[in-house]
C-alpha atoms as a PDB file:
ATOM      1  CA  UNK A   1     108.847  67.286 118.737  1.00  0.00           C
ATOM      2  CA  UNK A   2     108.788  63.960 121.061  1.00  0.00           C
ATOM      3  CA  UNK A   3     104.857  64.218 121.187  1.00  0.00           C
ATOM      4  CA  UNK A   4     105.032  64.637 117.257  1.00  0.00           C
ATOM      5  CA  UNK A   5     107.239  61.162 116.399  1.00  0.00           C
ATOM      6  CA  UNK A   6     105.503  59.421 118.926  1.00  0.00           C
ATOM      7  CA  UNK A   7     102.128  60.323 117.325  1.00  0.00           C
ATOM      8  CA  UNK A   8     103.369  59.315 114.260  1.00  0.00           C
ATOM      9  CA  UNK A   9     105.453  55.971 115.516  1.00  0.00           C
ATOM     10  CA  UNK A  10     101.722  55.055 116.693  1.00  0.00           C
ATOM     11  CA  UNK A  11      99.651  55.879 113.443  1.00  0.00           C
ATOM     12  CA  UNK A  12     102.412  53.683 111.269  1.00  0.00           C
ATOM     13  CA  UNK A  13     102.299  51.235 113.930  1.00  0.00           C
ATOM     14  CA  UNK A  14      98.365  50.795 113.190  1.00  0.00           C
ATOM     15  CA  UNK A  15      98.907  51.008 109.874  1.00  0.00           C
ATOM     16  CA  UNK A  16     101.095  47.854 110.263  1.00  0.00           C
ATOM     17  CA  UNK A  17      98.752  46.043 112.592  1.00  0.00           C
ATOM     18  CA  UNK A  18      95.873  46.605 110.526  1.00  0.00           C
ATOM     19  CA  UNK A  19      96.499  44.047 107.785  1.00  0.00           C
ATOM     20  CA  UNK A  20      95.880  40.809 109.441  1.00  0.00           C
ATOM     21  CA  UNK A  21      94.001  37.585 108.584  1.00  0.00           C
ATOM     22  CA  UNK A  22      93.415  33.979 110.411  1.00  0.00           C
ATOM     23  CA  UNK A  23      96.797  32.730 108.379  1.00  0.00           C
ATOM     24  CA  UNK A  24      99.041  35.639 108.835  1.00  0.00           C
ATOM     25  CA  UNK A  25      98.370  35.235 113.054  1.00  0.00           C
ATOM     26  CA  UNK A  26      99.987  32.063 112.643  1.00  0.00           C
ATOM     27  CA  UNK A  27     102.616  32.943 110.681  1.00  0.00           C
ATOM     28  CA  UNK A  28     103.145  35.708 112.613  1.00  0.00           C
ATOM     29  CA  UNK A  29     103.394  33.932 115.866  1.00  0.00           C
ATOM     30  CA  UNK A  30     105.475  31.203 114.581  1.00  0.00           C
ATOM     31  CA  UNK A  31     107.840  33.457 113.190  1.00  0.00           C
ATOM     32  CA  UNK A  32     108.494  35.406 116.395  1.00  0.00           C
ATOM     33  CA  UNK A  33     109.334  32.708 117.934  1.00  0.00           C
ATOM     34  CA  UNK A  34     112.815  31.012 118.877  1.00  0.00           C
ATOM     35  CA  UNK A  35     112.430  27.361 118.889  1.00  0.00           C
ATOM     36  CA  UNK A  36     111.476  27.316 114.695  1.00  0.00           C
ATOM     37  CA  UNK A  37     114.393  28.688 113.983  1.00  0.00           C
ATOM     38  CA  UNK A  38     117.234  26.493 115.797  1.00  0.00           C
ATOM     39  CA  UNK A  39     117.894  24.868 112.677  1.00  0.00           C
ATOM     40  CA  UNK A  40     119.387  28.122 111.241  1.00  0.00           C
ATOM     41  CA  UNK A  41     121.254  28.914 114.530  1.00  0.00           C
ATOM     42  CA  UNK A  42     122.933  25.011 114.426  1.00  0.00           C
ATOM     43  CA  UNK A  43     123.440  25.207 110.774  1.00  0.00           C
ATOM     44  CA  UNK A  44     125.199  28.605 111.413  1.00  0.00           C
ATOM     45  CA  UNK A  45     127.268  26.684 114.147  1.00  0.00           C
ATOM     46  CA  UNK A  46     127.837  24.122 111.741  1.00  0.00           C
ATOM     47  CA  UNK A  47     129.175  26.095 108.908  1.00  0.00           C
ATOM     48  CA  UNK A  48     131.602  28.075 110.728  1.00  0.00           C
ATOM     49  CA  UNK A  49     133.010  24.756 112.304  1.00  0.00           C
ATOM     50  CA  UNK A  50     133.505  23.737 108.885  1.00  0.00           C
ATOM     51  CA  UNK A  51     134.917  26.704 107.365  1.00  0.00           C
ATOM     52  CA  UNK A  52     137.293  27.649 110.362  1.00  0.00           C
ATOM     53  CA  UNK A  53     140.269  24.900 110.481  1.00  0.00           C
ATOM     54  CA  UNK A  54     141.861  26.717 113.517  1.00  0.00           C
ATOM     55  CA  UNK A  55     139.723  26.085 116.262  1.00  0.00           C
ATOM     56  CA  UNK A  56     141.026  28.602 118.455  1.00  0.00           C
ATOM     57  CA  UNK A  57     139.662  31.005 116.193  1.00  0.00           C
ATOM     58  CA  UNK A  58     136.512  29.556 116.125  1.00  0.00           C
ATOM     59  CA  UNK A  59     136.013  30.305 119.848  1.00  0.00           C
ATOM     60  CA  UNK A  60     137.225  33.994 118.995  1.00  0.00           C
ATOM     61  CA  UNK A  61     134.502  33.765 116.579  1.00  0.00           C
ATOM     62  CA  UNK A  62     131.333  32.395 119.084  1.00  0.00           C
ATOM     63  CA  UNK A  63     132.492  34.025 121.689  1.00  0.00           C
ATOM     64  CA  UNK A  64     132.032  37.704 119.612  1.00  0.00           C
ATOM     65  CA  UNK A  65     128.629  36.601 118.667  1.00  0.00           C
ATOM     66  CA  UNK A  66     128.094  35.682 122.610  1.00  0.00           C
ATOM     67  CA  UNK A  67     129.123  39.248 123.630  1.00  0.00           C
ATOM     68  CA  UNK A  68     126.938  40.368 120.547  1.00  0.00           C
ATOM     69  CA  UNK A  69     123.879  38.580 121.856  1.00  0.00           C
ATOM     70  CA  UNK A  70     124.689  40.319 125.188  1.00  0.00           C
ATOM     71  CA  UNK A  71     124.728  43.753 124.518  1.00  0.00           C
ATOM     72  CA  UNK A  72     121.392  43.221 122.038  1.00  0.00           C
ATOM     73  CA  UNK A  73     119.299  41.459 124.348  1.00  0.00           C
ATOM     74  CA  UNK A  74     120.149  41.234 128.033  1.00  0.00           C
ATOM     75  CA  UNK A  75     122.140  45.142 128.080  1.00  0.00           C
ATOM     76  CA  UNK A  76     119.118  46.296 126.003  1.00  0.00           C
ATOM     77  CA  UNK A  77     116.580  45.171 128.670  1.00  0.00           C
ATOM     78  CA  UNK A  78     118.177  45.620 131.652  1.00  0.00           C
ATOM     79  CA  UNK A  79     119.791  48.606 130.793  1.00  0.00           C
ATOM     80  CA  UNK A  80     118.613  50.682 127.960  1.00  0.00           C
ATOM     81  CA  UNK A  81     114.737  49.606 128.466  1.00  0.00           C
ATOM     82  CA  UNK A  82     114.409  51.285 132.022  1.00  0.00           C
ATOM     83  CA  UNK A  83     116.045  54.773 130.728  1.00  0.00           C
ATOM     84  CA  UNK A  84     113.477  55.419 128.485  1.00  0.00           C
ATOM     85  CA  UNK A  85     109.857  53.038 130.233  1.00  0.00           C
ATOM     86  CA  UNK A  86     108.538  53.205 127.113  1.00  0.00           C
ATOM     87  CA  UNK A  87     105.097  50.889 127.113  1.00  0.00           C
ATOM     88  CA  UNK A  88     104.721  48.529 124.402  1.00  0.00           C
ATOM     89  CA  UNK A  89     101.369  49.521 122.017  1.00  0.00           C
ATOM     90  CA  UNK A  90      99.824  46.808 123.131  1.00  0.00           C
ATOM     91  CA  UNK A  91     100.020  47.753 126.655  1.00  0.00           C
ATOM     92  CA  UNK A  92      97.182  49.549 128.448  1.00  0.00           C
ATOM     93  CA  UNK A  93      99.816  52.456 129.229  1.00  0.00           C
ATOM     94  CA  UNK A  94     100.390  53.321 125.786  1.00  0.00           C
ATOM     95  CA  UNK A  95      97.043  54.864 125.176  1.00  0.00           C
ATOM     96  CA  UNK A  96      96.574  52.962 122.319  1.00  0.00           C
ATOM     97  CA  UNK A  97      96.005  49.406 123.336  1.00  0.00           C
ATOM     98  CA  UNK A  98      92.168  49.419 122.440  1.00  0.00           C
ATOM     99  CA  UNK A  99      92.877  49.933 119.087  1.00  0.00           C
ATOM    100  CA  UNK A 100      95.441  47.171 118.520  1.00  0.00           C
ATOM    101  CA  UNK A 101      95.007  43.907 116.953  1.00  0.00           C
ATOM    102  CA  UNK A 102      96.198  41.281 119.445  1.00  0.00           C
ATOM    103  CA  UNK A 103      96.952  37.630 118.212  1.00  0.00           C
ATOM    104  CA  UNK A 104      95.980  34.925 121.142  1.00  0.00           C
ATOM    105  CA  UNK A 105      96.260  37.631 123.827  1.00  0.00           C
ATOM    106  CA  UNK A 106      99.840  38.143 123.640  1.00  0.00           C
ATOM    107  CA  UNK A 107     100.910  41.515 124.957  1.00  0.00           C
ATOM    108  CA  UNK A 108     104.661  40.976 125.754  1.00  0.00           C
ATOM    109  CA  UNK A 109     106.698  42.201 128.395  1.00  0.00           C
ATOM    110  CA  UNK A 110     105.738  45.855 129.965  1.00  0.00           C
ATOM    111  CA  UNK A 111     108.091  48.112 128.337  1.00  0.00           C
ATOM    112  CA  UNK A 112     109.629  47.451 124.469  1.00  0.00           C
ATOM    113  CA  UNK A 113     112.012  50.274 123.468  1.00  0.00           C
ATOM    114  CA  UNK A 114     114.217  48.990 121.958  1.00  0.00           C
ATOM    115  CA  UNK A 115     113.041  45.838 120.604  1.00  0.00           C
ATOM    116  CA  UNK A 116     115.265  42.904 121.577  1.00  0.00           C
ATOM    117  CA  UNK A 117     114.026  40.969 118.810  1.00  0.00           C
ATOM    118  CA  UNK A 118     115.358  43.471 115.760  1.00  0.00           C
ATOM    119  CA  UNK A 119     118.551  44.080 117.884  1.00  0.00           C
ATOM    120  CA  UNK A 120     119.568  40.408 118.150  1.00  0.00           C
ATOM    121  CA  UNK A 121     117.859  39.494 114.954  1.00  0.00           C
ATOM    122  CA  UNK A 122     120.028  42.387 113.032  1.00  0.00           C
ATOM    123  CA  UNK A 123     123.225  41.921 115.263  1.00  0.00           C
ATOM    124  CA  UNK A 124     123.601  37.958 113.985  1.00  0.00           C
ATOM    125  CA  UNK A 125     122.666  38.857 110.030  1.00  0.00           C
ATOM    126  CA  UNK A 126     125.077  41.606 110.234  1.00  0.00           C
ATOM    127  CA  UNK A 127     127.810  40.080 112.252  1.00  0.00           C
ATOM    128  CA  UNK A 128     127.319  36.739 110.133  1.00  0.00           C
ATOM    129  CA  UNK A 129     127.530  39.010 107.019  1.00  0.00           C
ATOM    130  CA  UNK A 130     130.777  40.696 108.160  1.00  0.00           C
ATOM    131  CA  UNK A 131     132.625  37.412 108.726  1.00  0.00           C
ATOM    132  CA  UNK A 132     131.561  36.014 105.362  1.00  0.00           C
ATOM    133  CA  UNK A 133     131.033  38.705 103.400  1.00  0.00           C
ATOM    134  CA  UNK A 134     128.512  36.916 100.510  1.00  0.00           C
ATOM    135  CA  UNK A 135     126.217  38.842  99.290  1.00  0.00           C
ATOM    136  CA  UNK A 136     123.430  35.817  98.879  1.00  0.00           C
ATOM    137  CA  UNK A 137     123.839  35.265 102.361  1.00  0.00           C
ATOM    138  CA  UNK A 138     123.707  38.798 103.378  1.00  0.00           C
ATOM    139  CA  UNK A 139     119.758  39.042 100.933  1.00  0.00           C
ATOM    140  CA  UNK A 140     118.913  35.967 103.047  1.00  0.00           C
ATOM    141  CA  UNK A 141     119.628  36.891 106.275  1.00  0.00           C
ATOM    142  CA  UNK A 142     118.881  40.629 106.343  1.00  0.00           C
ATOM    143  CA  UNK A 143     115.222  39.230 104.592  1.00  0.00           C
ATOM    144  CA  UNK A 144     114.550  36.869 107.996  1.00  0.00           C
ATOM    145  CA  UNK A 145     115.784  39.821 110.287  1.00  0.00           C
ATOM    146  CA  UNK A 146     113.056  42.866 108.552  1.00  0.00           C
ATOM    147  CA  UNK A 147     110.301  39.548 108.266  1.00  0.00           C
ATOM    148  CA  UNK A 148     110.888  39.489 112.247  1.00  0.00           C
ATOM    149  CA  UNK A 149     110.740  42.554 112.529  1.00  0.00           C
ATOM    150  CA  UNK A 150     107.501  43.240 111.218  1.00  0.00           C
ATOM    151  CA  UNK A 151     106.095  40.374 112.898  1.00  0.00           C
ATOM    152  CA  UNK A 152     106.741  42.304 116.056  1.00  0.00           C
ATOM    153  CA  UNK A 153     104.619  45.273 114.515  1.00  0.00           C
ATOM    154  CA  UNK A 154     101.857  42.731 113.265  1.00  0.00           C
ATOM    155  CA  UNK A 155     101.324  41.298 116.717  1.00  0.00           C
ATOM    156  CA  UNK A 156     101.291  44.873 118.262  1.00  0.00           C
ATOM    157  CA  UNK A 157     103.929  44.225 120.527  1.00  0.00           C
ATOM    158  CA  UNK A 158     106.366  47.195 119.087  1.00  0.00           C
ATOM    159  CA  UNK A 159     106.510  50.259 117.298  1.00  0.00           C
ATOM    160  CA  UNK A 160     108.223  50.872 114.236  1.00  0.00           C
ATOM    161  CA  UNK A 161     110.779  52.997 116.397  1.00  0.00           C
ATOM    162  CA  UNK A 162     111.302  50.421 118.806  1.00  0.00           C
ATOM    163  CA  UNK A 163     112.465  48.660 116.144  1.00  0.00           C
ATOM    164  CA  UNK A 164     114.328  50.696 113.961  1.00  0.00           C
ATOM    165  CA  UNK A 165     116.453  51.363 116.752  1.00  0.00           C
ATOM    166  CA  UNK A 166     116.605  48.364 118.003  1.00  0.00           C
ATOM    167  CA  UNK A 167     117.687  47.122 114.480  1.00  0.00           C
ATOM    168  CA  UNK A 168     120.454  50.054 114.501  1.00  0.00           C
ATOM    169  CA  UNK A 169     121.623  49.055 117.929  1.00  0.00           C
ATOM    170  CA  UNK A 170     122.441  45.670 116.866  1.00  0.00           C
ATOM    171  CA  UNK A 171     124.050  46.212 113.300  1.00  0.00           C
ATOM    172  CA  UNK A 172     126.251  48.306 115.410  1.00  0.00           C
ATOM    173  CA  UNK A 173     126.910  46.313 118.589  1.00  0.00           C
ATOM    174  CA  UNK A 174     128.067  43.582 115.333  1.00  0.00           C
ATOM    175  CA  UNK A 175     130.668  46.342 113.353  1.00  0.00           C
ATOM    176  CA  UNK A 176     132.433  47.090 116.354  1.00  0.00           C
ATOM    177  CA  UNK A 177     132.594  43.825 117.836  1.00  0.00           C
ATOM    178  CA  UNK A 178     133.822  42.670 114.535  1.00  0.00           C
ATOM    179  CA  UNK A 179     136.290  45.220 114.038  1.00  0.00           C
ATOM    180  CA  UNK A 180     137.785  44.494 117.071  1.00  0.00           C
ATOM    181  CA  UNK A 181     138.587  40.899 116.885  1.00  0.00           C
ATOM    182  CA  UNK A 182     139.418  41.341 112.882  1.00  0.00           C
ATOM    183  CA  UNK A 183     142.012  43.389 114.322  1.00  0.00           C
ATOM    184  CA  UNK A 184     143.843  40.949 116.635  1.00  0.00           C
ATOM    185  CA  UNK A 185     142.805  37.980 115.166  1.00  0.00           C
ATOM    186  CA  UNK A 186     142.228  38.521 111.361  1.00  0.00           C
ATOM    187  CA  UNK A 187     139.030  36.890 110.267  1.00  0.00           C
ATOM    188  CA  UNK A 188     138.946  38.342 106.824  1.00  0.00           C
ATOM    189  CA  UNK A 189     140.432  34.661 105.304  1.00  0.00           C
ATOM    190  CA  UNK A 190     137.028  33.268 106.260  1.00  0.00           C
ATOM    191  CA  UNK A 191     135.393  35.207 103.383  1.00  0.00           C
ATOM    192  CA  UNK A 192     132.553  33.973 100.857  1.00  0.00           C
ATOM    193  CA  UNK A 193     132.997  30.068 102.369  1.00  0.00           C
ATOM    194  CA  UNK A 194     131.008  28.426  99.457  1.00  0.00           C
ATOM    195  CA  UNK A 195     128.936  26.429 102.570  1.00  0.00           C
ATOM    196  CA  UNK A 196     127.307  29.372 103.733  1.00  0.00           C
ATOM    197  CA  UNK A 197     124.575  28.020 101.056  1.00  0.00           C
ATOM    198  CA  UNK A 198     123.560  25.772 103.451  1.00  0.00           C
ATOM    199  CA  UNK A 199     122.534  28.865 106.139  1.00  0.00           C
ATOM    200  CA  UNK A 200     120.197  29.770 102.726  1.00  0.00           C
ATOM    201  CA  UNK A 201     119.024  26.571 102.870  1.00  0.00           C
ATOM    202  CA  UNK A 202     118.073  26.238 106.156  1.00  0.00           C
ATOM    203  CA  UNK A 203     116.651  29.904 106.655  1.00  0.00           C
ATOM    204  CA  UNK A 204     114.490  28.733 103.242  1.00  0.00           C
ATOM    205  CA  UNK A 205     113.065  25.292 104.997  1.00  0.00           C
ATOM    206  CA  UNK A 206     112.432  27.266 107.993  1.00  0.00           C
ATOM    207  CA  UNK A 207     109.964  29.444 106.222  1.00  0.00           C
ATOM    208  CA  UNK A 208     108.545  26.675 104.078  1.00  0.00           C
ATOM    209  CA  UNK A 209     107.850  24.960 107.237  1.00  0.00           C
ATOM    210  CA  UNK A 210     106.104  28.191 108.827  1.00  0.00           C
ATOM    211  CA  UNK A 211     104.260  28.339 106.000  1.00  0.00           C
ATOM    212  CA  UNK A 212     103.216  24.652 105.979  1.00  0.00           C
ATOM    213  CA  UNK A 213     102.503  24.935 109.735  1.00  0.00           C
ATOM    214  CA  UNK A 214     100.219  27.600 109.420  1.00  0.00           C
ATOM    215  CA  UNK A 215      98.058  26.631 106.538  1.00  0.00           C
ATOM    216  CA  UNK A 216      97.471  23.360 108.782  1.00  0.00           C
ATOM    217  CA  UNK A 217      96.372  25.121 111.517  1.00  0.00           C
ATOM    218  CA  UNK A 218      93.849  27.435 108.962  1.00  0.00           C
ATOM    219  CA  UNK A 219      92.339  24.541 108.008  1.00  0.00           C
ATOM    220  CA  UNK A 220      91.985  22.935 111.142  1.00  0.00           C
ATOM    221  CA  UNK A 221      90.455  26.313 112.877  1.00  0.00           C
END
């Protein structure tokens, strides 16, 4: 049964990697990256600072999506990642390395299951979702979380289990942590702030930018 979804994690995972072209590396790369997409992250930061008049609550509020980013990215690799040792495909370990398109050489770390990058990516559109509740927000965000999440599976560095499960992991780490401080400290009044237009805004220039980016480096190639 293992030996069977594994077989099969690997033939969608080539599937994935197969469609690939001198543009889509860049975009690929660019969007995997952190640094392209602070603008979201401080116009996230800047929204809720906005919306949220009592400022203790606002703490309540970062400091849930600070445990969030802890149990999807450092628990997930320092604790879940070892249980299971699982190479990444484009690892020489996972048997199918030679057969994976690589962008610039870039393998990642040794071991990917989960993938840290759907689990955090998932845990802040779901836990952003669940304080706001707007549904336009929710399309944008959930749209940036599955476009990084491919762009793990373009670059080779995942599977599309490491992923899914990562993605799973995260959603959930976000309904529970919610829940929990709804319950003591009510964040429901916080719901469909009209200003959350500007995280659409933001997660729109960031793409228009990627996209700009890597046309420019096409043509300069």
């Amino acid at each position: 049964m293992i030996t069977t979804l594994n077989n099969l994690d690997a033939a969608i995972l080539l599937w994935l990697n197969s469609f690939h072209s001198t543009f889509f590396d860049h975009f690929m790369s660019l969007v995997t990256g952190k640094w392209i997409w602070v603008p979201m992250y401080a116009c996230i930061l800047v929204v809720l600072t906005l919306r949220v008049s009592f400022k203790p609550k606002l703490l309540i509020i970062l400091a849930t999506i600070g445990l969030g980013l802890f149990f999807s990215d450092f628990f997930v690799s320092e604790y879940i990642r070892p249980l299971f040792n699982r190479p990444r495909p484009s690892q020489p370990g996972s048997g199918i390395s030679h057969l994976v398109h690589l962008v610039d050489n870039y393998r990642g770390g040794s071991y990917g299951f989960p993938s840290c990058h759907a689990s955090n990516s998932f845990m802040l559109a779901t836990i952003i979702y669940l304080i706001f509740r707007n549904k336009a927000l929710a399309c944008f965000l959930y749209a940036w979380a599955i476009i990084m999440c491919y762009s793990r599976a373009y670059l080779g560095v995942h599977y599309p289990g490491d992923l899914l499960v990562g993605a799973i992991w995260g959603s959930g780490v976000s309904y529970m942590l919610y829940s929990l401080a709804n319950r003591f400290f009510n964040l429901s009044d916080l719901k469909d702030a009209k200003q959350t237009a500007y995280i659409n805004m933001a997660v729109t220039a960031s793409f228009a930018l990627i996209l700009i980016i890597s046309a420019v480096r096409v043509c300069e190639s």
